[in-house]
N, C-alpha and C. Protein backbone atom coordinates (compact mmCIF):
# COMPACT_ATOMS: atom_id res chain seq x y z
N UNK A 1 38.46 102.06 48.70
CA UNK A 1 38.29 100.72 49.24
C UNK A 1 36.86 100.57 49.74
N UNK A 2 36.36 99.33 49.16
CA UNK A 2 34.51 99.26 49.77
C UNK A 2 35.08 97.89 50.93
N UNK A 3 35.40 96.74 50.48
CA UNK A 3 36.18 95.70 50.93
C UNK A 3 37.01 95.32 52.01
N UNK A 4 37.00 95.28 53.31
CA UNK A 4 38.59 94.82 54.25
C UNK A 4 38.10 93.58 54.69
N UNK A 5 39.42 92.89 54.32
CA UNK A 5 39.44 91.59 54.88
C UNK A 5 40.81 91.50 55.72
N UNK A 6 40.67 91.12 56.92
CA UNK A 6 41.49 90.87 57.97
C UNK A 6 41.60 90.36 59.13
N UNK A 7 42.75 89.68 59.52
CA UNK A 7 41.92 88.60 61.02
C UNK A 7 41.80 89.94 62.09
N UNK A 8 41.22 89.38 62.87
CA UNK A 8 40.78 90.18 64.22
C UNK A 8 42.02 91.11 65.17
N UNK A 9 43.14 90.66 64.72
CA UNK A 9 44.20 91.04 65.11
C UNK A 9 44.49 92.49 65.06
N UNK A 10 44.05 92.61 63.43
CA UNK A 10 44.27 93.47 62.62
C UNK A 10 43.57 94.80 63.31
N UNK A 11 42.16 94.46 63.37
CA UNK A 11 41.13 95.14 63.82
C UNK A 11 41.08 95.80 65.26
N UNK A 12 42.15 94.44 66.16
CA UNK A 12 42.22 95.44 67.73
C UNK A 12 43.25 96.49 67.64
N UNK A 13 44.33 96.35 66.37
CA UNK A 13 45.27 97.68 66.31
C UNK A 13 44.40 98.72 65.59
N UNK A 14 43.62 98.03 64.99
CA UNK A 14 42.97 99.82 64.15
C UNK A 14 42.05 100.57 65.48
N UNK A 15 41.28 99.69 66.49
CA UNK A 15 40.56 100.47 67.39
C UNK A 15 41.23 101.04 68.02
N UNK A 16 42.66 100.87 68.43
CA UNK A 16 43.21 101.76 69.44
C UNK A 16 44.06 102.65 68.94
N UNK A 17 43.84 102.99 67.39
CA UNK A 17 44.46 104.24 66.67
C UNK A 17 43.43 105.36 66.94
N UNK A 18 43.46 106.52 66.38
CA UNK A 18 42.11 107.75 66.12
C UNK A 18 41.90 107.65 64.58
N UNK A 19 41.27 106.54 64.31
CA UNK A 19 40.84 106.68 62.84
C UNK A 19 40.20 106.90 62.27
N UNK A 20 39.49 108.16 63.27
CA UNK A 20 38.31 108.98 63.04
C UNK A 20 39.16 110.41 62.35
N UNK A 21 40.51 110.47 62.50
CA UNK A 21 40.54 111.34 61.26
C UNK A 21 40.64 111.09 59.77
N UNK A 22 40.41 109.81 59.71
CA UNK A 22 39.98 109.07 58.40
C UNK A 22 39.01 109.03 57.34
N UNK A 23 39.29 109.04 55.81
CA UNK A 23 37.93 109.71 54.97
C UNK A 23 37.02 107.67 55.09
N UNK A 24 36.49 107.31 55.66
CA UNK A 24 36.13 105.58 55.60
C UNK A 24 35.22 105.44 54.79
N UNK A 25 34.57 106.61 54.39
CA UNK A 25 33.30 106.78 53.81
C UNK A 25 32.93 105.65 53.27
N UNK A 26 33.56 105.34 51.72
CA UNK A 26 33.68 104.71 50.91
C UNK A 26 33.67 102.81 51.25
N UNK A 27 33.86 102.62 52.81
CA UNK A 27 34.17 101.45 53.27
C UNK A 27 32.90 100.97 53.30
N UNK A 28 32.23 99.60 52.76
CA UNK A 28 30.78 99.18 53.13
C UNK A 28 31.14 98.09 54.23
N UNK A 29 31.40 96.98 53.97
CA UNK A 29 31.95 95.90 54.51
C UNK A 29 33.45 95.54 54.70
N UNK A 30 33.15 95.33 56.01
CA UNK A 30 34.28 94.71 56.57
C UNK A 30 34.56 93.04 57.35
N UNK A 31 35.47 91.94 56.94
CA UNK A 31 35.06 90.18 56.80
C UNK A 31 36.40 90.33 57.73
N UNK A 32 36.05 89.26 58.79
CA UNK A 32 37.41 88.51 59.61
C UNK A 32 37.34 87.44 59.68
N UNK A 33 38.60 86.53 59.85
CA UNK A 33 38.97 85.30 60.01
C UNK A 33 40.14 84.75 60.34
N UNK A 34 40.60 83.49 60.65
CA UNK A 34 41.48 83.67 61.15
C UNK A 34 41.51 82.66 62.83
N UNK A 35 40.80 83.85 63.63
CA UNK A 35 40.49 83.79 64.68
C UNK A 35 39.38 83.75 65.54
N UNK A 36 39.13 84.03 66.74
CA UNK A 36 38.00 84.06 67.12
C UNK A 36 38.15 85.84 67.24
N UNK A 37 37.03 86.23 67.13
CA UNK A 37 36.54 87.57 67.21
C UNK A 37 35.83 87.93 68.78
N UNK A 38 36.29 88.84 69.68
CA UNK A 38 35.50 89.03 70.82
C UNK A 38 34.51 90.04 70.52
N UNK A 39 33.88 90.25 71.57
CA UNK A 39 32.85 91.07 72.23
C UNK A 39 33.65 92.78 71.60
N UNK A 40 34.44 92.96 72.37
CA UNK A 40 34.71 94.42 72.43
C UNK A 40 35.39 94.74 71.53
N UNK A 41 36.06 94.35 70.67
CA UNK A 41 36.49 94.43 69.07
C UNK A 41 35.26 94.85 68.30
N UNK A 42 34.39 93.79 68.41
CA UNK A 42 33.17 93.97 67.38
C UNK A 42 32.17 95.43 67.59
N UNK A 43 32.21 95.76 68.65
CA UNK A 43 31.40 96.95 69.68
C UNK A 43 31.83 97.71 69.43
N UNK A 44 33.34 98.07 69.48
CA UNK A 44 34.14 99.08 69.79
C UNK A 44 34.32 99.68 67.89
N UNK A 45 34.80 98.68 66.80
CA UNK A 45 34.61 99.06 65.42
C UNK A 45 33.36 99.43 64.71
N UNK A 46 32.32 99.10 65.46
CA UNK A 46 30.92 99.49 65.16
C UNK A 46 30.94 100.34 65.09
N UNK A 47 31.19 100.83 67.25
CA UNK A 47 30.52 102.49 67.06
C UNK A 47 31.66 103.37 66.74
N UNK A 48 33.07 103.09 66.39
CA UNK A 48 33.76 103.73 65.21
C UNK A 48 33.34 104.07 63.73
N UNK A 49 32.68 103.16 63.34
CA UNK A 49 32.60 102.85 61.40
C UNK A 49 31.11 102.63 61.19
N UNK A 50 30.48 102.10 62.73
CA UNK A 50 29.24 102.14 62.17
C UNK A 50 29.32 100.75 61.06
N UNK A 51 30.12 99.63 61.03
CA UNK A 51 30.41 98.61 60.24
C UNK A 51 30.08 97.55 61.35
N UNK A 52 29.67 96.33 60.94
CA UNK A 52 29.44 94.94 61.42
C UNK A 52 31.09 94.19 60.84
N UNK A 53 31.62 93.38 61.82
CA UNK A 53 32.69 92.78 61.81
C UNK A 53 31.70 91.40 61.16
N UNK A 54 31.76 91.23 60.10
CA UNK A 54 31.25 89.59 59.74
C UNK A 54 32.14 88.36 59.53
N UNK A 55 32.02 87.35 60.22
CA UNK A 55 33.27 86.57 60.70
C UNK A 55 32.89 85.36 58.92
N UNK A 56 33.88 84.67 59.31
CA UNK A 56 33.70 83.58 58.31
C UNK A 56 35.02 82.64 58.25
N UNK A 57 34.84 81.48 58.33
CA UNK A 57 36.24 80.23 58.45
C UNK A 57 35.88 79.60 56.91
N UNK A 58 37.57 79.45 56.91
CA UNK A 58 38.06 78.83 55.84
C UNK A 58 39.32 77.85 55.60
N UNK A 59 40.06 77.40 54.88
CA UNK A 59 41.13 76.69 54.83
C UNK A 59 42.41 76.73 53.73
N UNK A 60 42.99 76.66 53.70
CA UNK A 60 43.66 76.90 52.62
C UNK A 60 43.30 76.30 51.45
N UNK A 61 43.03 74.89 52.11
CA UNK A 61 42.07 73.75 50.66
C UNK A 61 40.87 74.18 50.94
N UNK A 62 40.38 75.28 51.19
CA UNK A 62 38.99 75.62 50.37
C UNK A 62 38.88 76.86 50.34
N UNK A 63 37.41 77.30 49.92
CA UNK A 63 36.93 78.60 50.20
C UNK A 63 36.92 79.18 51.19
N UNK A 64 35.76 80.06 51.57
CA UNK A 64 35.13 79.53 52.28
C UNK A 64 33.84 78.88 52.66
N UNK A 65 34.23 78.69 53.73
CA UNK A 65 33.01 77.34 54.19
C UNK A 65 31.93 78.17 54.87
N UNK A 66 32.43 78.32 55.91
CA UNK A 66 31.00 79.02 56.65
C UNK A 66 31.29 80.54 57.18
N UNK A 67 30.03 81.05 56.90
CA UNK A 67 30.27 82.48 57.05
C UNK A 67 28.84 83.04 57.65
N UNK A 68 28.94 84.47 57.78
CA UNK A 68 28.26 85.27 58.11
C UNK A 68 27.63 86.38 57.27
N UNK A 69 27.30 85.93 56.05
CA UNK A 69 26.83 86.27 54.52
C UNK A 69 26.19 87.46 54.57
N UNK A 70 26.33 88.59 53.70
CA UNK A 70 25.51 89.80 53.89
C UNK A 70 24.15 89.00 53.26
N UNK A 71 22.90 89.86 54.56
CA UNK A 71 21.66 89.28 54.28
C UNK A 71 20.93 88.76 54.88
N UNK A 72 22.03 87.35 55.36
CA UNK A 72 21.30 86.69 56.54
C UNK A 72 21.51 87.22 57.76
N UNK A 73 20.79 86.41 58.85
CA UNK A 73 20.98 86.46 59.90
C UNK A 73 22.62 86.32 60.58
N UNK A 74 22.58 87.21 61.64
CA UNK A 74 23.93 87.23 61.92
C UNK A 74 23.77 86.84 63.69
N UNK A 75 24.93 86.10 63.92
CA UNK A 75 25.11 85.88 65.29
C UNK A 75 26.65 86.21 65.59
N UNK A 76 26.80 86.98 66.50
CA UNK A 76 28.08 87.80 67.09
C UNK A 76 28.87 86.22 67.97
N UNK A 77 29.75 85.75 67.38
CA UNK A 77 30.64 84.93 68.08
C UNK A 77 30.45 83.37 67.21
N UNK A 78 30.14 83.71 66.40
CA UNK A 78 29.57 82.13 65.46
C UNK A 78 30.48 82.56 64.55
N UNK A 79 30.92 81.18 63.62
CA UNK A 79 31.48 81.49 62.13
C UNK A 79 30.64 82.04 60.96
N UNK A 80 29.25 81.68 61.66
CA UNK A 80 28.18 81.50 60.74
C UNK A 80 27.66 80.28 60.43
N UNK A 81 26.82 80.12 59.01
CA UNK A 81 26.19 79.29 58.38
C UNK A 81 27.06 78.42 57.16
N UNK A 82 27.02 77.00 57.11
CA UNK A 82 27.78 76.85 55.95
C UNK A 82 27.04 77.67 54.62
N UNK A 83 28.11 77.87 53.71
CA UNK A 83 28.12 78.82 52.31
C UNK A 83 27.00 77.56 51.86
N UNK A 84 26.75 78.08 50.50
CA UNK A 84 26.03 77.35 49.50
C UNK A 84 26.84 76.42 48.80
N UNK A 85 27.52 76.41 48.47
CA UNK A 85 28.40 76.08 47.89
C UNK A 85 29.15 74.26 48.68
N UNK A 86 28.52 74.72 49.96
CA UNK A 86 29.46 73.59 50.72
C UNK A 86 28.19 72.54 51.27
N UNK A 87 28.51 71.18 51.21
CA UNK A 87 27.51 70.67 52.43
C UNK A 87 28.59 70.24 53.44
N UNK A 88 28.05 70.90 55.08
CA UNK A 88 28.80 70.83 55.69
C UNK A 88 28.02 70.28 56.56
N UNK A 89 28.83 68.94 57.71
CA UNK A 89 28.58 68.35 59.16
C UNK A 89 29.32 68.74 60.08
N UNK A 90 29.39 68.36 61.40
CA UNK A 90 30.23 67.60 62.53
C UNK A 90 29.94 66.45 62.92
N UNK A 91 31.02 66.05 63.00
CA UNK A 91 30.97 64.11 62.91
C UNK A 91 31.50 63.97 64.27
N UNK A 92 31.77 63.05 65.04
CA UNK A 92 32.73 62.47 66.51
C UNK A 92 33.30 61.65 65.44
N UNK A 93 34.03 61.02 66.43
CA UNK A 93 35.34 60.40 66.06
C UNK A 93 34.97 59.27 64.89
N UNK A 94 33.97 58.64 65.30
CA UNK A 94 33.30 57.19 64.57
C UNK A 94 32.54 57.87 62.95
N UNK A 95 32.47 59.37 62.76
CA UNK A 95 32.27 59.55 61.86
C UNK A 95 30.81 59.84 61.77
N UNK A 96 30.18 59.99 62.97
CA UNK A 96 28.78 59.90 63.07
C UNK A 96 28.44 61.87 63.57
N UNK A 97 27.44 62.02 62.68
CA UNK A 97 26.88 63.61 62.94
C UNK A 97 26.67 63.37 65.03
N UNK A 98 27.25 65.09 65.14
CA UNK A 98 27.08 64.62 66.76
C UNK A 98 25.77 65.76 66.95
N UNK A 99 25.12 65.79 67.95
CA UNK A 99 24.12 66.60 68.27
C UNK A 99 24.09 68.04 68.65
N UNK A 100 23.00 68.60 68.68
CA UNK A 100 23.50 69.98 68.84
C UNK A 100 24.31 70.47 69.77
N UNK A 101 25.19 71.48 70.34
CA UNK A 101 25.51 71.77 70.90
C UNK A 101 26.94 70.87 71.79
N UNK A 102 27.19 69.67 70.79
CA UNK A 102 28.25 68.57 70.75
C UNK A 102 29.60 69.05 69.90
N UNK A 103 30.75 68.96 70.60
CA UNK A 103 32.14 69.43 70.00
C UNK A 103 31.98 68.27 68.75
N UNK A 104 32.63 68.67 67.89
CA UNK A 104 33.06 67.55 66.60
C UNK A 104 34.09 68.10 65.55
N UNK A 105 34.12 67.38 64.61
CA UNK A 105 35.33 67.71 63.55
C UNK A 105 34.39 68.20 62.88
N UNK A 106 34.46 69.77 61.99
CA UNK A 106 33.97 69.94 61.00
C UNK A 106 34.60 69.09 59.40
N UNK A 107 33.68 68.73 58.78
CA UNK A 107 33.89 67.93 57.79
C UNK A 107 33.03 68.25 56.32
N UNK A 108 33.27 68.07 54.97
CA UNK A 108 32.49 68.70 53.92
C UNK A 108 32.41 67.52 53.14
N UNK A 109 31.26 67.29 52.81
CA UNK A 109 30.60 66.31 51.35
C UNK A 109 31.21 66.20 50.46
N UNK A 110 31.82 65.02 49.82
CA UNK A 110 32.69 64.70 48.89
C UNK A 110 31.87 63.49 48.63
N UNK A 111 31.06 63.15 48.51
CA UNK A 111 30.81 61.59 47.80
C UNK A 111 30.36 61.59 46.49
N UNK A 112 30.04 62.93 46.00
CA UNK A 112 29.86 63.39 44.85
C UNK A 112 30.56 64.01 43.96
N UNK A 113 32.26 64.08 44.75
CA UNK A 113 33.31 64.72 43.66
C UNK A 113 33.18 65.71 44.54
N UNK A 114 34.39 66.23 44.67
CA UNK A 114 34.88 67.62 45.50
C UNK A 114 34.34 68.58 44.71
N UNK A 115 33.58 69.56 45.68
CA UNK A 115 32.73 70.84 45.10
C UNK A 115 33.86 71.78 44.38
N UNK A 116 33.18 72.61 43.81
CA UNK A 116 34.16 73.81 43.21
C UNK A 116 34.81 74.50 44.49
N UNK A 117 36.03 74.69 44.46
CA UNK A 117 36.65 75.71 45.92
C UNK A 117 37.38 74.62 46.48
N UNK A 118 37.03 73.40 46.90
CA UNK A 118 38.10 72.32 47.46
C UNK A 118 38.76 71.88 46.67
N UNK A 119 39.91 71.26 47.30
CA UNK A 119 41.04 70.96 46.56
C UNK A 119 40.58 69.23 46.71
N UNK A 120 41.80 68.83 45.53
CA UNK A 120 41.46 67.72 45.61
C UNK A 120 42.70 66.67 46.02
N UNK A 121 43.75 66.92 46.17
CA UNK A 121 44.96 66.24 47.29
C UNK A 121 45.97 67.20 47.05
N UNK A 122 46.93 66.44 48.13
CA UNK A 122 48.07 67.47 48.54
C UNK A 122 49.17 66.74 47.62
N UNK A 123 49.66 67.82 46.93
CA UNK A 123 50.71 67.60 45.53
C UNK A 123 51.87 66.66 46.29
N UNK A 124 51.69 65.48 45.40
CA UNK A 124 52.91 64.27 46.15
C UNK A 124 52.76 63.73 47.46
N UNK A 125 51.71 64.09 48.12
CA UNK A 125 51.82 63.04 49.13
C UNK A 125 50.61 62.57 49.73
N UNK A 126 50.12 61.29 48.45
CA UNK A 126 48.87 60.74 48.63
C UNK A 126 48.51 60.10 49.77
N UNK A 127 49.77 60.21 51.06
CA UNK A 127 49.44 59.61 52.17
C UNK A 127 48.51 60.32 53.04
N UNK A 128 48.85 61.27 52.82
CA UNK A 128 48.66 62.93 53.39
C UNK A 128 47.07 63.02 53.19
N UNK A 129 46.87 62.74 51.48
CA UNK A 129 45.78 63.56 51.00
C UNK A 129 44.50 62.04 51.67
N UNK A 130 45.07 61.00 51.91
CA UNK A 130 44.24 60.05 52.08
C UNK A 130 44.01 60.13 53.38
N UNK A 131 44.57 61.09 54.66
CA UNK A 131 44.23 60.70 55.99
C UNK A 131 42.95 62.09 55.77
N UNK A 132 43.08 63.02 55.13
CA UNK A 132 41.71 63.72 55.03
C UNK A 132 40.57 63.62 54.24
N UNK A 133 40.89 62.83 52.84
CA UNK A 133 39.94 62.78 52.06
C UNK A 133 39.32 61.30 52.39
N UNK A 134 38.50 60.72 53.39
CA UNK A 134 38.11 59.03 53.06
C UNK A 134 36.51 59.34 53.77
N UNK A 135 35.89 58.28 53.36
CA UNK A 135 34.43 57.46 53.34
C UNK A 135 33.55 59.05 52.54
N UNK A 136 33.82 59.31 51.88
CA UNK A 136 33.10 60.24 50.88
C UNK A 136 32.92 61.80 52.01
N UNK A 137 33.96 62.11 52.86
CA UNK A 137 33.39 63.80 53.10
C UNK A 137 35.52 63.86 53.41
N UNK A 138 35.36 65.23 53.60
CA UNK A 138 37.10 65.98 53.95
C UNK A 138 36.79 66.63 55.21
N UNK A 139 38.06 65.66 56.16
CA UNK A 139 37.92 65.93 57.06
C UNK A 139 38.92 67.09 57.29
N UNK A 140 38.21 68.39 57.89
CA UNK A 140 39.01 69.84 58.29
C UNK A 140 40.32 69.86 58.72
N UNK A 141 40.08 69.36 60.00
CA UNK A 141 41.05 68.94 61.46
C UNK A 141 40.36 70.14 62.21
N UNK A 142 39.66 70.90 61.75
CA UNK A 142 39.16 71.83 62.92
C UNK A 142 37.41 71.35 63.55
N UNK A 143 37.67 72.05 64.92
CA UNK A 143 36.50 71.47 65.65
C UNK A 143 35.49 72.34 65.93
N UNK A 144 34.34 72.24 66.07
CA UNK A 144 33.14 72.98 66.02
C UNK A 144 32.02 72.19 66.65
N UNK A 145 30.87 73.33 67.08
CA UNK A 145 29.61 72.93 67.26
C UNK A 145 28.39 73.96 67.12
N UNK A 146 27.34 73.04 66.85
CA UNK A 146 26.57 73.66 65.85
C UNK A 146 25.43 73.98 67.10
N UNK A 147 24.49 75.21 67.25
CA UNK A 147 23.63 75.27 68.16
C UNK A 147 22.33 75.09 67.11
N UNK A 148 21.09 75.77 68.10
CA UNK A 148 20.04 74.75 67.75
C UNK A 148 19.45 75.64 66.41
N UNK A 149 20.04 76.92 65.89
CA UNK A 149 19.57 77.63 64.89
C UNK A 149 20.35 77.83 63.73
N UNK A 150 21.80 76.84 63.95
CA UNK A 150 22.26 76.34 62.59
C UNK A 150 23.79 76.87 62.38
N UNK A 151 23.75 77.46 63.54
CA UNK A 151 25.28 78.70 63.58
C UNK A 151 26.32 77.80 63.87
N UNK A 152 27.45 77.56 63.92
CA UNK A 152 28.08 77.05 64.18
C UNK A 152 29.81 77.52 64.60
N UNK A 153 30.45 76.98 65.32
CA UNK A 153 31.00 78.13 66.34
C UNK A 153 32.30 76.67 66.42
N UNK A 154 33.35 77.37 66.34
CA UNK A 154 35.07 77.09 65.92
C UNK A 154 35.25 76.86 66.92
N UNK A 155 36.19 76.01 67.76
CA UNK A 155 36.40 75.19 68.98
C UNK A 155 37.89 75.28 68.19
N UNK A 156 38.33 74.93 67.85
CA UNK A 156 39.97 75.27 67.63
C UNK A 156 40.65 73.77 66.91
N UNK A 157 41.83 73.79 66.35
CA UNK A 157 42.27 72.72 65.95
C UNK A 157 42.33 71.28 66.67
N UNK A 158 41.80 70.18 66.06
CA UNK A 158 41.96 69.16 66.86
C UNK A 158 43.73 68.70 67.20
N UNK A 159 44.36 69.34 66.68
CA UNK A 159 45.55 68.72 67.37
C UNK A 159 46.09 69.32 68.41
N UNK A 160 45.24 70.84 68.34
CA UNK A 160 45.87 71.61 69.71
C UNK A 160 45.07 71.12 70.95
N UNK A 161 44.00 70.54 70.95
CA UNK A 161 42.99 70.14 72.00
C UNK A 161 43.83 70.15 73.39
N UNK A 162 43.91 70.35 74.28
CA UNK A 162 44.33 70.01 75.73
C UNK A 162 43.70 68.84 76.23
N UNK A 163 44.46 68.31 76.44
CA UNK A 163 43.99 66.88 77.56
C UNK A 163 44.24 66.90 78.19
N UNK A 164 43.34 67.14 79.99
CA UNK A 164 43.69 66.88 81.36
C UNK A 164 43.82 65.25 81.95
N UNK A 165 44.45 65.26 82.66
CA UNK A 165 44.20 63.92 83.48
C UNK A 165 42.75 63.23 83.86
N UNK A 166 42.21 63.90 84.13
CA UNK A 166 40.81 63.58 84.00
C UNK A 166 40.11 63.28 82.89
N UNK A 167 40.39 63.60 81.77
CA UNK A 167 40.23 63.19 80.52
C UNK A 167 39.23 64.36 79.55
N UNK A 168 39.73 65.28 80.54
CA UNK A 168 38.42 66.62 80.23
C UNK A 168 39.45 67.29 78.45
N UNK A 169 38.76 67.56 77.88
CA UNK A 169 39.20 68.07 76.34
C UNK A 169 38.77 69.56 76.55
N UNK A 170 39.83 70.62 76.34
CA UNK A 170 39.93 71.75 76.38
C UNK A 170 40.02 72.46 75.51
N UNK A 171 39.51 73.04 75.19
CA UNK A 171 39.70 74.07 73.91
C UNK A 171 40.53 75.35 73.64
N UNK A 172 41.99 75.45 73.35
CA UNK A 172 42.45 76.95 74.08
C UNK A 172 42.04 78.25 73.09
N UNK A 173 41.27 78.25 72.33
CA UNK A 173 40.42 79.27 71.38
C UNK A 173 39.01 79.60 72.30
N UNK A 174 38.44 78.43 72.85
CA UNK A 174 37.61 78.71 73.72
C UNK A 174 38.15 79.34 74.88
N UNK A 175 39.16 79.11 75.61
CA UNK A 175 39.90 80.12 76.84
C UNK A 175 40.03 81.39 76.25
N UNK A 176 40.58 81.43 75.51
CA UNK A 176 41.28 83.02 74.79
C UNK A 176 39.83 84.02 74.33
N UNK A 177 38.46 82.54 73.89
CA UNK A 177 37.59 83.55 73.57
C UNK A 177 36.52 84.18 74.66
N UNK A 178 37.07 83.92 75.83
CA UNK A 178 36.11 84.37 77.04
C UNK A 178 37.01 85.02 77.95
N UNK A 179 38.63 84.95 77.69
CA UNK A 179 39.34 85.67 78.61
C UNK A 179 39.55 87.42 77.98
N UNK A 180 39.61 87.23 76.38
CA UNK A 180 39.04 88.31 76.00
C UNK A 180 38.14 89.40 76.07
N UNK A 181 36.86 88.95 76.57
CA UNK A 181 35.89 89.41 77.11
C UNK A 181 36.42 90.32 78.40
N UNK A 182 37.30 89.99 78.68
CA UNK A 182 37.74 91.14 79.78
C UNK A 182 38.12 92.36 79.71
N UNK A 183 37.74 93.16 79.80
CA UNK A 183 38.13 95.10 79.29
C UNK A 183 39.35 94.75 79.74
N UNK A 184 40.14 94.18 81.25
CA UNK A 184 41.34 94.26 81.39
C UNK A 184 42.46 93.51 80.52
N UNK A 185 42.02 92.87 79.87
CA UNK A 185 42.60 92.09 78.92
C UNK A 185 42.97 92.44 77.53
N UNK A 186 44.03 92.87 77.03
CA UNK A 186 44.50 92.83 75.28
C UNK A 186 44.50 92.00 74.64
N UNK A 187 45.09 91.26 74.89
CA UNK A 187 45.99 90.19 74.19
C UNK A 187 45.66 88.35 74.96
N UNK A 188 45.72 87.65 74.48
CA UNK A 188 45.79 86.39 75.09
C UNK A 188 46.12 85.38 74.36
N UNK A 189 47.00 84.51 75.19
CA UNK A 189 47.10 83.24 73.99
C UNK A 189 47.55 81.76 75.12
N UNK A 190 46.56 81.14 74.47
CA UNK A 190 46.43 79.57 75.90
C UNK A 190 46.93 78.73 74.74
N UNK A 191 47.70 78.00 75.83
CA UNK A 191 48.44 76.12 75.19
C UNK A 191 48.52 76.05 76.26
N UNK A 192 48.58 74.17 75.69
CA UNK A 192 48.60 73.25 76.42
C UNK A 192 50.22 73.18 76.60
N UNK A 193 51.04 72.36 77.69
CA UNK A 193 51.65 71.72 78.31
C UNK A 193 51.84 70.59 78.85
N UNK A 194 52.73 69.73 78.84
CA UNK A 194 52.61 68.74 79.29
C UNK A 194 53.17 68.28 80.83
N UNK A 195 52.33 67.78 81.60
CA UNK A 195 52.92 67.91 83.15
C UNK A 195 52.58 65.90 83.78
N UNK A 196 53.73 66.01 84.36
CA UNK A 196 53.23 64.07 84.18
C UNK A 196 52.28 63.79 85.37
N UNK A 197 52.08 64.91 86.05
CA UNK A 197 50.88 64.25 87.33
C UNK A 197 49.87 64.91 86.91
N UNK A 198 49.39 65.27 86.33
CA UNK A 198 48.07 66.14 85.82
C UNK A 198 48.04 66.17 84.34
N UNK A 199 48.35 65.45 83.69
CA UNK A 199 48.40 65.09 82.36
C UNK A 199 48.96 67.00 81.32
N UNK A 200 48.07 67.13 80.35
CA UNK A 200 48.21 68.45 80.37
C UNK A 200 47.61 69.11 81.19
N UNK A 201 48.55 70.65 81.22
CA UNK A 201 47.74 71.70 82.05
C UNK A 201 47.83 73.07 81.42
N UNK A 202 47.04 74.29 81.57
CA UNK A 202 46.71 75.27 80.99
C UNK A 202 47.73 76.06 81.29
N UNK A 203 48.39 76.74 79.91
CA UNK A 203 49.32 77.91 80.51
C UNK A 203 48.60 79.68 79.52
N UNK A 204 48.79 80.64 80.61
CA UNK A 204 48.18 81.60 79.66
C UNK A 204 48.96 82.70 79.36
N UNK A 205 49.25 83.33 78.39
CA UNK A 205 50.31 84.30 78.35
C UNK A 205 49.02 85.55 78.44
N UNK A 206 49.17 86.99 78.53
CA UNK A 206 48.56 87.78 78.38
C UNK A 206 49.15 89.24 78.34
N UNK A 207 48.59 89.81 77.63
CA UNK A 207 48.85 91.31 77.46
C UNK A 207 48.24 92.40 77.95
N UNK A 208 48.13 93.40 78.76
CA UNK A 208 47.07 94.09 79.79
C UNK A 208 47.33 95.55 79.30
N UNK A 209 46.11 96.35 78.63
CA UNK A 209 45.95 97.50 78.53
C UNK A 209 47.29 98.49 79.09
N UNK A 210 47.66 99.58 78.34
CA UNK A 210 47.95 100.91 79.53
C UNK A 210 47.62 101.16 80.42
């Protein structure tokens, strides 16, 4: 095997095996997705394998889109760069590119005919295929923002978004990807709830080391 592809999941059970009695030799690269990837996953399989965890998002209706390409530049916690293959934005709601460092829908160029790798509707239900495919780009449903060197970084599904009473928009991929960061921390997984005096509110499940 030169090749592993696997979400991040995968990767926190292989660090806490001894898979240093393993022949890996043969392993060059190793691609995740899926999820968000932390800090100590990526650290911890390094100085195991001596391998870079290279992240990259995709969809079922496509390729992928943006990645972390052997070659280029790499940033630890980004999806990466959109592929070649794709022209990719973030739009706000009105459909308008939002600025750097602005949450938005990731969305891909279609006014020229869907690129090779996207699909082009969902079998039988042109209602379906018409709430993602309109004004010439396909809209993801996932949310992102792009910083000022082009990387661009997964904010989580727009339908899972949290809404507080205050009207604050929460990201629970963004919770999970900084509660991670905690050595005391395994496992994590945030949703929303619904509470009628505080609109939604944050609930966190978690899993804690031996």
């Amino acid at each position: 095997i030169t090749s592993l592809c696997a979400p991040p999941t995968i990767f926190r059970f292989l660090i806490k095996e001894d898979i240093s009695k393993y022949d890996l030799s043969s392993l060059e690269y190793c691609t995740t997705a899926g999820e968000a990837l932390n800090y100590s996953v990526y650290e911890t399989f390094l100085k195991i394998t001596g391998i870079r965890l290279m992240e990259g998002f995709g969809q079922t209706e496509t390729t992928c889109l943006i990645g972390n390409l052997y070659g280029r530049e790499y940033k630890l916690g980004a999806m990466g760069k959109p592929v070649p293959l794709y022209d990719v934005d973030i739009v706000d709601p009105d459909g308008n590119s939002v600025d750097v460092g602005e949450n938005g829908e990731i969305v891909v160029n279609v006014k020229d005919g869907a690129p090779c790798g996207l699909f082009t509707g969902y079998y039988g239900a042109p209602e379906k295929t018409a709430e993602v495919l309109k004004d010439g780009w396909f809209y993801t449903g996932d949310l992102g923002r792009k910083d000022k060197d082009g990387f661009i970084f997964i904010c989580g599904r727009k339908k899972n978004v949290i809404v507080t009473k205050n009207g604050k928009n929460i990201f629970p991929e963004e919770v999970e990807y900084y509660l991670q960061k905690s050595e005391y921390i395994a496992e994590v997984m945030v949703t929303g709830v619904d509470d009628p005096k505080s609109g939604d509110v944050i609930v966190t499940a978690e899993i804690f080391p031996n």
